[in-house]
C-alpha atoms as a PDB file:
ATOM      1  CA  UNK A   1      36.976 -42.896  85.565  1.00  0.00           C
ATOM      2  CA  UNK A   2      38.423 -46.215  84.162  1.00  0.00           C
ATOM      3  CA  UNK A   3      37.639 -44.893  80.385  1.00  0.00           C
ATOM      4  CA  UNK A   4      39.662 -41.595  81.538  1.00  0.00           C
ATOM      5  CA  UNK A   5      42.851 -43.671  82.138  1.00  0.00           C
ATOM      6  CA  UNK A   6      42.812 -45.948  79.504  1.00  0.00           C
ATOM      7  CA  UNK A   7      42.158 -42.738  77.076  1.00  0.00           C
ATOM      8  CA  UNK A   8      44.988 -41.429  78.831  1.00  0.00           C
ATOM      9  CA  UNK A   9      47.174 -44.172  79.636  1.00  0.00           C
ATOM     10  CA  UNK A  10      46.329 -46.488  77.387  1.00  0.00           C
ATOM     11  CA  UNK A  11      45.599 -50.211  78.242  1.00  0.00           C
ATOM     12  CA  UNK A  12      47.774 -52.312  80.275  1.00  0.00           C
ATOM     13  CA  UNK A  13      49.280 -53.997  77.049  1.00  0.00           C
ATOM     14  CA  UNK A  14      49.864 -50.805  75.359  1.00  0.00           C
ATOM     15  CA  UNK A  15      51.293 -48.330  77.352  1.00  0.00           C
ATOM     16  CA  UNK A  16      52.002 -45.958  74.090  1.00  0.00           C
ATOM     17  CA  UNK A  17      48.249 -46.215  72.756  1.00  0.00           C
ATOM     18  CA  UNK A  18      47.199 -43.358  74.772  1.00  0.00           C
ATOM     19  CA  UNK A  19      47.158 -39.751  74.835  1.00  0.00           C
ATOM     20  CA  UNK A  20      50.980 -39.718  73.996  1.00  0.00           C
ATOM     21  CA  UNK A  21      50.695 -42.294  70.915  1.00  0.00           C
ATOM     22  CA  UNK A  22      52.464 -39.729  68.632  1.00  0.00           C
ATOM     23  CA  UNK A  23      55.080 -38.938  70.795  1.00  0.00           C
ATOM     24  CA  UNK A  24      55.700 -42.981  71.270  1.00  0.00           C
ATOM     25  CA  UNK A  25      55.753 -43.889  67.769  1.00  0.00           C
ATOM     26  CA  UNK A  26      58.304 -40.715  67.320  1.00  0.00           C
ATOM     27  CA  UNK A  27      60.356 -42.230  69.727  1.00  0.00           C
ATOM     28  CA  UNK A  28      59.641 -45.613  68.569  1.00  0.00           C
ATOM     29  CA  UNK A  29      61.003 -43.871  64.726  1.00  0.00           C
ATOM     30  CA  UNK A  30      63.765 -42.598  66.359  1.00  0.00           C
ATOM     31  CA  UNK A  31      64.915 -45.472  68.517  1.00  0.00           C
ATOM     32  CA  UNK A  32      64.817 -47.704  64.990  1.00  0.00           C
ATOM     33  CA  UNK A  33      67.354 -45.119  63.690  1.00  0.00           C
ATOM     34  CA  UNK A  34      69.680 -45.310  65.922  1.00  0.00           C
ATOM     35  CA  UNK A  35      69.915 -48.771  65.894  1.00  0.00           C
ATOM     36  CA  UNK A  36      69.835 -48.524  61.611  1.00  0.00           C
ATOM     37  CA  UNK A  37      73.186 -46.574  62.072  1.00  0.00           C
ATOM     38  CA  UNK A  38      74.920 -48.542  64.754  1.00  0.00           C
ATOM     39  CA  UNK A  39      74.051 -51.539  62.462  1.00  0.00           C
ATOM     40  CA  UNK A  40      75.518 -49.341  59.599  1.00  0.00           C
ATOM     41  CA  UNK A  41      78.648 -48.516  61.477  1.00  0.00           C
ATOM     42  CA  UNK A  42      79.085 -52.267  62.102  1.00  0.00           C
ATOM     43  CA  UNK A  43      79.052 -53.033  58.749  1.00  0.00           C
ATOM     44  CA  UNK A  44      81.370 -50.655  57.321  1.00  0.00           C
ATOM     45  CA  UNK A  45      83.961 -51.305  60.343  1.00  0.00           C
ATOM     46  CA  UNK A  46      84.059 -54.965  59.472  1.00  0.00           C
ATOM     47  CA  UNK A  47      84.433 -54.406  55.065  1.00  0.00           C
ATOM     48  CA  UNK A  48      87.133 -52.027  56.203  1.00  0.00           C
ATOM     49  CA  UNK A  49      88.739 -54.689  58.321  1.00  0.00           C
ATOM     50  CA  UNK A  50      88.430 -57.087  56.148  1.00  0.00           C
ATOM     51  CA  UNK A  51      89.572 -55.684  52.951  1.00  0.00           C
ATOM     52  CA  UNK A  52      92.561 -53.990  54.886  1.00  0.00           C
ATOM     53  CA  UNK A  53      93.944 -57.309  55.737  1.00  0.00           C
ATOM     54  CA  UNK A  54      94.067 -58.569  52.480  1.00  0.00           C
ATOM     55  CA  UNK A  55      91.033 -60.199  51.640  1.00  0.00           C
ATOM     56  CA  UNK A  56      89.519 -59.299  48.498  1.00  0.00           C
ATOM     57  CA  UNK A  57      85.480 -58.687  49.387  1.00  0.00           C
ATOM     58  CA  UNK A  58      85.550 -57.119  45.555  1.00  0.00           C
ATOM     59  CA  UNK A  59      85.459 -60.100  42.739  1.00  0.00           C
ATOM     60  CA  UNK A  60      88.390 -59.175  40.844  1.00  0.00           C
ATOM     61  CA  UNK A  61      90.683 -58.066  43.101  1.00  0.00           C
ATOM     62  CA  UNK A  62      94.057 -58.162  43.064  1.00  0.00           C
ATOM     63  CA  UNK A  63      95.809 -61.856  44.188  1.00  0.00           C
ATOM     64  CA  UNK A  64      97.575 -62.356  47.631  1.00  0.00           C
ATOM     65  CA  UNK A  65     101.364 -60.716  46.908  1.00  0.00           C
ATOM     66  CA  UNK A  66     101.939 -63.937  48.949  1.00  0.00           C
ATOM     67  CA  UNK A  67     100.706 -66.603  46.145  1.00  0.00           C
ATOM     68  CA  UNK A  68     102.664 -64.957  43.413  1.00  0.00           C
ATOM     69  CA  UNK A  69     105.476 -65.427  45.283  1.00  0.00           C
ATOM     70  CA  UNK A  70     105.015 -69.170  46.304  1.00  0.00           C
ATOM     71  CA  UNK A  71     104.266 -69.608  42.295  1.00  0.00           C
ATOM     72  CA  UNK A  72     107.306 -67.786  41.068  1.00  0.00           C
ATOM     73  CA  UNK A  73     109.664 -69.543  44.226  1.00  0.00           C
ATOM     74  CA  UNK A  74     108.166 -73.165  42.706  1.00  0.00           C
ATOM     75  CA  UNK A  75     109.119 -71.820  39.821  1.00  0.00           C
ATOM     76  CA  UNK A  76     112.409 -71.379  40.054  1.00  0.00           C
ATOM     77  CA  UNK A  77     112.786 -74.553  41.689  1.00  0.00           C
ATOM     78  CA  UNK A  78     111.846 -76.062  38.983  1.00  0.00           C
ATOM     79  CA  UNK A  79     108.510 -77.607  40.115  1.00  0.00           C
ATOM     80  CA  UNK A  80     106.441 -76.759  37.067  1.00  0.00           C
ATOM     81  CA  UNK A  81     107.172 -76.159  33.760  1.00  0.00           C
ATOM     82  CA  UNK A  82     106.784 -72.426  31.846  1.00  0.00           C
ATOM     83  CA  UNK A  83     102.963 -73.437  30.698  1.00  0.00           C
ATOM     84  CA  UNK A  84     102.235 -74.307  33.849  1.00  0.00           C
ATOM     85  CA  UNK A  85     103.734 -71.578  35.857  1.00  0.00           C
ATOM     86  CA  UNK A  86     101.987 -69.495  33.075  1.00  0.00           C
ATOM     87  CA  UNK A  87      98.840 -70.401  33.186  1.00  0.00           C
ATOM     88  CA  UNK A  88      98.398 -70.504  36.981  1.00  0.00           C
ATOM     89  CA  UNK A  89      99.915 -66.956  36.832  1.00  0.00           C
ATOM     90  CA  UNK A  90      96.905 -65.956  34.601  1.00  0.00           C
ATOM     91  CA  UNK A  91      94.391 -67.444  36.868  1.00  0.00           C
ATOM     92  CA  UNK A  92      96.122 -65.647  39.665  1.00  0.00           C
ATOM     93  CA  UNK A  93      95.318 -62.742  38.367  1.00  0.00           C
ATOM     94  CA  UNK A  94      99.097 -61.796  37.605  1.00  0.00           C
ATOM     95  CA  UNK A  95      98.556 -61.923  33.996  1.00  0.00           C
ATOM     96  CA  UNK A  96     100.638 -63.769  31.319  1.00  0.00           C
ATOM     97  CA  UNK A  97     104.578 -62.786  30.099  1.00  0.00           C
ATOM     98  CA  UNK A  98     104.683 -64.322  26.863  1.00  0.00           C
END
């Protein structure tokens, strides 16, 4: 009798090693997933957050519209000189006027 149920049930630590074990480790396939594709969904929900509000996940994107402008306003003002304002253009990403 006992070595019906635990061919049937399985032991009491492993309630999937019985007569069912394919079905549980289909499930088990199956529950993995689903999880695999929530965790997927995450992900691209947060890159297209973040990219969206300006942050460059991408090496070489394109600089903040926001620094070019501080850099040309400085500028202007006469707070750095031509090279200067120049070369931190460049480095900007904003490329050079010469």
């Amino acid at each position: 009798m006992l070595n019906t149920m635990l061919i049937l049930q399985g032991p009491w630590w492993c309630p999937m090693c019985g007569a069912d074990a394919p079905r549980g480790w289909g499930m088990m396939m199956f529950s993995m997933l689903i999880w695999l594709l929530v965790l997927a969904v995450v992900a691209a929900l947060v890159w297209r957050f973040a990219v969206a509000r300006g942050g460059s996940l991408a090496a070489g994107g394109a600089p903040p519209p926001a620094a070019l402008k501080i850099l040309e306003a400085r500028y202007a003002r006469g707070e750095i000189d031509r090279d200067t304002y120049l070369r931190m253009r460049e480095d900007l990403g904003g490329g050079s006027q010469r």
